[in-house]
Protein backbone atom coordinates (compact mmCIF):
# COMPACT_ATOMS: atom_id res chain seq x y z
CA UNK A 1 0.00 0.00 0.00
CA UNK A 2 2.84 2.18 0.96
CA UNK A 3 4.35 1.59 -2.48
CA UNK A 4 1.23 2.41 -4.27
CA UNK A 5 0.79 5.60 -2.93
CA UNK A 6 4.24 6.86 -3.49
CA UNK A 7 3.63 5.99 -6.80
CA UNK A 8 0.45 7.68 -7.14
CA UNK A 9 2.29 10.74 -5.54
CA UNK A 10 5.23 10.83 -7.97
CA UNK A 11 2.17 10.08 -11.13
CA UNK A 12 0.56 13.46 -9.18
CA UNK A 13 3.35 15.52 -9.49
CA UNK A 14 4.26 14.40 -12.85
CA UNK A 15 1.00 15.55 -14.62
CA UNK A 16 0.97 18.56 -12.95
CA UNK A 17 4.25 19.84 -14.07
CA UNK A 18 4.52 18.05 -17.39
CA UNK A 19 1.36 19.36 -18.10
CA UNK A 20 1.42 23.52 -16.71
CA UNK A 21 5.20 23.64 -18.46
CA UNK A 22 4.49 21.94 -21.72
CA UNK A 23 1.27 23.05 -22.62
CA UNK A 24 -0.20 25.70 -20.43
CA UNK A 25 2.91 28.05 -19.99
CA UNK A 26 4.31 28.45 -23.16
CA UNK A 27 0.92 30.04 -24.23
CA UNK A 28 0.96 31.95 -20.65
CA UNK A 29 4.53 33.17 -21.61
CA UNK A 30 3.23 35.08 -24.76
CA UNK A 31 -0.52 36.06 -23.27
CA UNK A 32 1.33 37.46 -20.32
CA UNK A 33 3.02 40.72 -22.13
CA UNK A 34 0.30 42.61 -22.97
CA UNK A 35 -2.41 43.58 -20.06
CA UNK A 36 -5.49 43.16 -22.71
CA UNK A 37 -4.61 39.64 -23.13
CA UNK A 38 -4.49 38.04 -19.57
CA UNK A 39 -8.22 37.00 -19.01
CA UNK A 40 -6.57 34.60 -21.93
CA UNK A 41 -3.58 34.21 -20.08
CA UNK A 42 -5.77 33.19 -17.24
CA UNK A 43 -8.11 30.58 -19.08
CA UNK A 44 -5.11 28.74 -19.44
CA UNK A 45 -5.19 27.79 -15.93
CA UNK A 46 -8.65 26.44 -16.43
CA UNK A 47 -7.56 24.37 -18.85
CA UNK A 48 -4.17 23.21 -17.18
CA UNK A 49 -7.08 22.23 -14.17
CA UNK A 50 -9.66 20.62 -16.84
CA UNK A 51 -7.13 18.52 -17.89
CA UNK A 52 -5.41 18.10 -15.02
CA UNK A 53 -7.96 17.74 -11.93
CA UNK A 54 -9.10 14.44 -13.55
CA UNK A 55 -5.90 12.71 -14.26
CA UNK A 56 -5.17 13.16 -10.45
CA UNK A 57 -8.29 11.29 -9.66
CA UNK A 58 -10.00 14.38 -8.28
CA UNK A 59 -13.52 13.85 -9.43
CA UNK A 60 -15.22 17.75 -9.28
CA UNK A 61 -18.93 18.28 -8.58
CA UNK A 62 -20.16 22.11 -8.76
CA UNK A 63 -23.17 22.18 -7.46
CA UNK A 64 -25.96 24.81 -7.57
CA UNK A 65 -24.14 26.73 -10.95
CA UNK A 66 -27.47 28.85 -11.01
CA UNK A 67 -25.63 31.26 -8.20
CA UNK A 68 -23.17 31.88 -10.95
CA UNK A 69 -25.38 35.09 -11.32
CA UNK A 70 -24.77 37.85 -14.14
CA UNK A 71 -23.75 40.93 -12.21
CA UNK A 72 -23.22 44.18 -13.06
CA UNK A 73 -20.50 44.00 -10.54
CA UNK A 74 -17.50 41.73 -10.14
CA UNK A 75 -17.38 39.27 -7.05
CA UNK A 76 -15.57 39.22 -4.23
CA UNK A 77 -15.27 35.04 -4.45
CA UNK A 78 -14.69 34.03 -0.63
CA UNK A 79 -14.12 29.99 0.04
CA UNK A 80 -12.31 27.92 2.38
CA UNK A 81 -8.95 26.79 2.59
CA UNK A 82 -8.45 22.89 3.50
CA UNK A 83 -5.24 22.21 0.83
CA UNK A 84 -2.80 23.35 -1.99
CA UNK A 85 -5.32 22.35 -4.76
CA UNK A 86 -7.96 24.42 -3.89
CA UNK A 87 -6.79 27.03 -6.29
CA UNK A 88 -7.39 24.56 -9.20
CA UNK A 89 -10.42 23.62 -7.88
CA UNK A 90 -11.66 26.71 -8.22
CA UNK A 91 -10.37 27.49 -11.38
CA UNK A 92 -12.32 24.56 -13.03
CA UNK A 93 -15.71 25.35 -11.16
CA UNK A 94 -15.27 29.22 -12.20
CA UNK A 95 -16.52 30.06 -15.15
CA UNK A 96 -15.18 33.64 -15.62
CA UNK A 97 -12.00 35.11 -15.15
CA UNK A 98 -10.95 35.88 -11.66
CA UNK A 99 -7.19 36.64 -9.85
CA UNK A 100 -6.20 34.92 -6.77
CA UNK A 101 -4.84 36.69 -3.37
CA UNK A 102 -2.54 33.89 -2.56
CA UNK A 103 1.03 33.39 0.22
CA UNK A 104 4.16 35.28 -1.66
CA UNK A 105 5.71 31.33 -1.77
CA UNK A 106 3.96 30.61 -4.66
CA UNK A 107 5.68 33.57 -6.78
CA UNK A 108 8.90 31.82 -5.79
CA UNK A 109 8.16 28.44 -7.86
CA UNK A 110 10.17 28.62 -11.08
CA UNK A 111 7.95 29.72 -14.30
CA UNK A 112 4.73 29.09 -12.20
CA UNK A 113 5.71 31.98 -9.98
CA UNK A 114 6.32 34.45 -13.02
CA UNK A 115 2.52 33.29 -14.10
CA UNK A 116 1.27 34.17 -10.70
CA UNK A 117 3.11 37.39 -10.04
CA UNK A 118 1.91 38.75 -13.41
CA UNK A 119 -1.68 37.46 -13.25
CA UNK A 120 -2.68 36.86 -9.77
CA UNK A 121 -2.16 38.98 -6.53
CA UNK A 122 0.92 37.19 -4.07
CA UNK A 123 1.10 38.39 -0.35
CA UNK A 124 3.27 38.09 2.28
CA UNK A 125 0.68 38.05 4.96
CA UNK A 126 3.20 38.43 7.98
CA UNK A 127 4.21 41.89 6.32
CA UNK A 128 1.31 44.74 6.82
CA UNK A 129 3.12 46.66 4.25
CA UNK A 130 2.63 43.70 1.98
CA UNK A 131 -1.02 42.60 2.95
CA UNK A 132 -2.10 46.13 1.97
CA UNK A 133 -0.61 46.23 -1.26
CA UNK A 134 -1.85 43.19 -1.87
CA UNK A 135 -5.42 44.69 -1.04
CA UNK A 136 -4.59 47.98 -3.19
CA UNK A 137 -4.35 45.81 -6.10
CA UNK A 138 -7.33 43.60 -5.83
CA UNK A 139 -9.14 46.88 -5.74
CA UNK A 140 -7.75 47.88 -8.52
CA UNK A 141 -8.85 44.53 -10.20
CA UNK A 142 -12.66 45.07 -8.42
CA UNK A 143 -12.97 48.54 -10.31
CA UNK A 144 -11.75 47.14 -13.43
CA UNK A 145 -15.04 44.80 -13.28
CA UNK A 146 -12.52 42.02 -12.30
CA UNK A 147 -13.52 39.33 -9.62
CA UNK A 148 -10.94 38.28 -6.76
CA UNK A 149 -10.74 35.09 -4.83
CA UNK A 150 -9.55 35.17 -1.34
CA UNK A 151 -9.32 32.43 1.11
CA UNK A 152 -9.94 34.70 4.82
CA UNK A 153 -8.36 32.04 6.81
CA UNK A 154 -5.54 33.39 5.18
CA UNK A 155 -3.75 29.86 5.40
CA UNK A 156 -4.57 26.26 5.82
CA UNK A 157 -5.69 25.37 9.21
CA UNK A 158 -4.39 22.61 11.72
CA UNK A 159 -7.43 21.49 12.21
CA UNK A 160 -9.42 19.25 9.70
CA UNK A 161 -12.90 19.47 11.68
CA UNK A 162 -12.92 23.40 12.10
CA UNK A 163 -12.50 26.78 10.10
CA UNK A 164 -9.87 28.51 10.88
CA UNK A 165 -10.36 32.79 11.88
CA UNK A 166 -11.59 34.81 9.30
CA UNK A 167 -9.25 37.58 8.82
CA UNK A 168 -11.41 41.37 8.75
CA UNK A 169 -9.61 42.23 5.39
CA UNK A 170 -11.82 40.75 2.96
CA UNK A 171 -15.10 41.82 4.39
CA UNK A 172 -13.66 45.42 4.74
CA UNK A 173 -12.42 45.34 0.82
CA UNK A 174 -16.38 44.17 0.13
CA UNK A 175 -17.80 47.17 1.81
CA UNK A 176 -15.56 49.36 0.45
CA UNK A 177 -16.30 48.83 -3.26
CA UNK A 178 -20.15 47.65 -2.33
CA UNK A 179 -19.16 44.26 -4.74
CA UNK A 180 -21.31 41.10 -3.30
CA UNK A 181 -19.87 38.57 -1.64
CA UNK A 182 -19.91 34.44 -3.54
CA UNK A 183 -19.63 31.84 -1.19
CA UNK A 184 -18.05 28.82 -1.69
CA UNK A 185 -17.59 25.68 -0.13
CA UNK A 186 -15.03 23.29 -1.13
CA UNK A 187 -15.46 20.06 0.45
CA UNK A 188 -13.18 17.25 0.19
CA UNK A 189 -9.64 18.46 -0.46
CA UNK A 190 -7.72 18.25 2.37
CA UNK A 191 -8.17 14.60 1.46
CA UNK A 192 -7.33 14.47 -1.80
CA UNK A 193 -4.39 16.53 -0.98
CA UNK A 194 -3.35 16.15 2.46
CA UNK A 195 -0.88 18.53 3.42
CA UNK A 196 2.22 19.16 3.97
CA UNK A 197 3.82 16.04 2.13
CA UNK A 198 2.94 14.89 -1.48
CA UNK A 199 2.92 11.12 -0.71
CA UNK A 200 -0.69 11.89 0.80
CA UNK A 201 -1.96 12.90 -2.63
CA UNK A 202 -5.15 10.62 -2.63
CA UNK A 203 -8.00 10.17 -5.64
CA UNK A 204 -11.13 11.58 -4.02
CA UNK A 205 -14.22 12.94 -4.43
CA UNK A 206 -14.40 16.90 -4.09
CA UNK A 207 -18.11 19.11 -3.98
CA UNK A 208 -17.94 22.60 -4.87
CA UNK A 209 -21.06 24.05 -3.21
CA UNK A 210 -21.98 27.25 -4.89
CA UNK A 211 -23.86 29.20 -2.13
CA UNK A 212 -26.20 32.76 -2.72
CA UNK A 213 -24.26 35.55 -3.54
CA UNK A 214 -23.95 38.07 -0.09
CA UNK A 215 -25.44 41.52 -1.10
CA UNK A 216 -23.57 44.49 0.46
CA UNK A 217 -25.67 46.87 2.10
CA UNK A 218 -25.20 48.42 5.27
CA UNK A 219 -23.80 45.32 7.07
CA UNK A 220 -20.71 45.81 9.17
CA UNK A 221 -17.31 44.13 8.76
CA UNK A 222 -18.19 41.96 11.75
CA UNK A 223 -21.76 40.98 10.73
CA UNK A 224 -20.36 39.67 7.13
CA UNK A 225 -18.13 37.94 8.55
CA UNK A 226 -20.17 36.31 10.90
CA UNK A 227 -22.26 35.64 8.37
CA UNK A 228 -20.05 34.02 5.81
CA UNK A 229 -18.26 32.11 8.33
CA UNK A 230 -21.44 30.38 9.96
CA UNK A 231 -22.50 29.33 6.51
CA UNK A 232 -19.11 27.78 5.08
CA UNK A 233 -18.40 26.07 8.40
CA UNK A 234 -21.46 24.77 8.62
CA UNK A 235 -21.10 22.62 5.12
CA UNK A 236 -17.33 21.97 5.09
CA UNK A 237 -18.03 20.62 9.07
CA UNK A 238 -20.86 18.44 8.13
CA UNK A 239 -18.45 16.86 5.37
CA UNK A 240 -15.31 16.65 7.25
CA UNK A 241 -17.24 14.56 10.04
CA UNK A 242 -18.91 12.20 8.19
CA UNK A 243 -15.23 11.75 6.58
């Protein structure tokens, strides 16, 4: 068994790299240098997770795609973090183009990181000089009409049965530029993906709950995140105990 799941690991890894540096990023490479074309840029991570998510043996449900609502406004997209493939996740159960708020690590990883500096939005969250850059510029994306993804636990949690704190950020950012708030649950993950070591890279099952988008209107930081916490720990706890 032990032997079977190493090699399942070193499979996981392989498709994953082979696949982002031989098909997605030489694409990335050229959509990257102009501004007007990084939504396509960005669809190339969509694809890299299309192909990818199911070759891993992660087996995606979205469920209730009708919240996927037409707004005149972009979306502040606001899910839980349980493992390093959420971000993938999400990018196959988005269906428009949206930039990530994710830890300044990732813009270290060779070619990957030069992809996320350029499209996405990398923060040292340790740094408040850093965490409100990182902030500035997903306004700047929210003006443009752009939706952001942020994870307000800010990093994966010890704990497999429990959220971890919301961080007051996110719901300040929402208020501020009156965009609503999209829910989303992501059940599943830390399982498929089990943190910190690759050889616990599992085929699983993962549901991406699409919940009712929050509407800003004169709630307070607190309420919202009250709110938005009660409702994603409430369906990522009901998963993770009957795990």
């Amino acid at each position: 068994m032990k032997l079977l799941k190493k090699l399942w690991a070193i499979w996981y890894v392989f498709i994953f790299l082979f696949i982002f540096f031989t098909l997605i990023f030489p694409f990335q490479a050229l959509f990257i240098q102009r501004k007007k074309w990084h939504p396509y840029a960005n669809f190339m991570n969509s694809i890299w997770a299309f192909i990818v998510c199911p070759l891993a043996g992660h087996w995606i449900f979205v469920k209730n795609k009708k919240n996927f609502k037409k707004s005149k406004r972009p979306y502040l997209i606001v899910a839980n973090h349980s493992s390093y493939i959420d971000i993938p996740i999400l990018m196959w159960s988005i269906p428009f183009d949206a930039r990530y708020i994710g830890k300044a690590e990732l813009s270290k990883v060779p070619a990957f990181g030069y992809m996320f500096r350029k499209l996405h939005i990398p923060v040292n969250r340790s740094s408040k000089i850093d965490s409100y850059r990182a902030f500035k510029k997903a306004s700047e994306f929210l003006e443009k009409g752009t939706s952001v993804v942020i994870f307000p636990e800010g990093t994966i949690p010890d704990t497999p049965n429990q959220l971890g704190e919301f961080k007051n950020g996110v719901f300040a950012l929402a208020i501020q530029h009156k965009v609503p708030i999209l829910p989303i649950s992501i059940k599943g993950s830390r399982y498929a993906f089990e943190d910190p070591t690759i050889f616990r890279a599992m085929p699983r099952k993962i549901t991406v709950i699409i919940h009712e988008p929050v509407i800003i209107t004169n709630q307070t930081e607190q309420e919202l995140k009250s709110q938005v916490y009660q409702l994603l720990s409430k369906t990522v706890f009901e998963h993770e105990c009957k795990t």
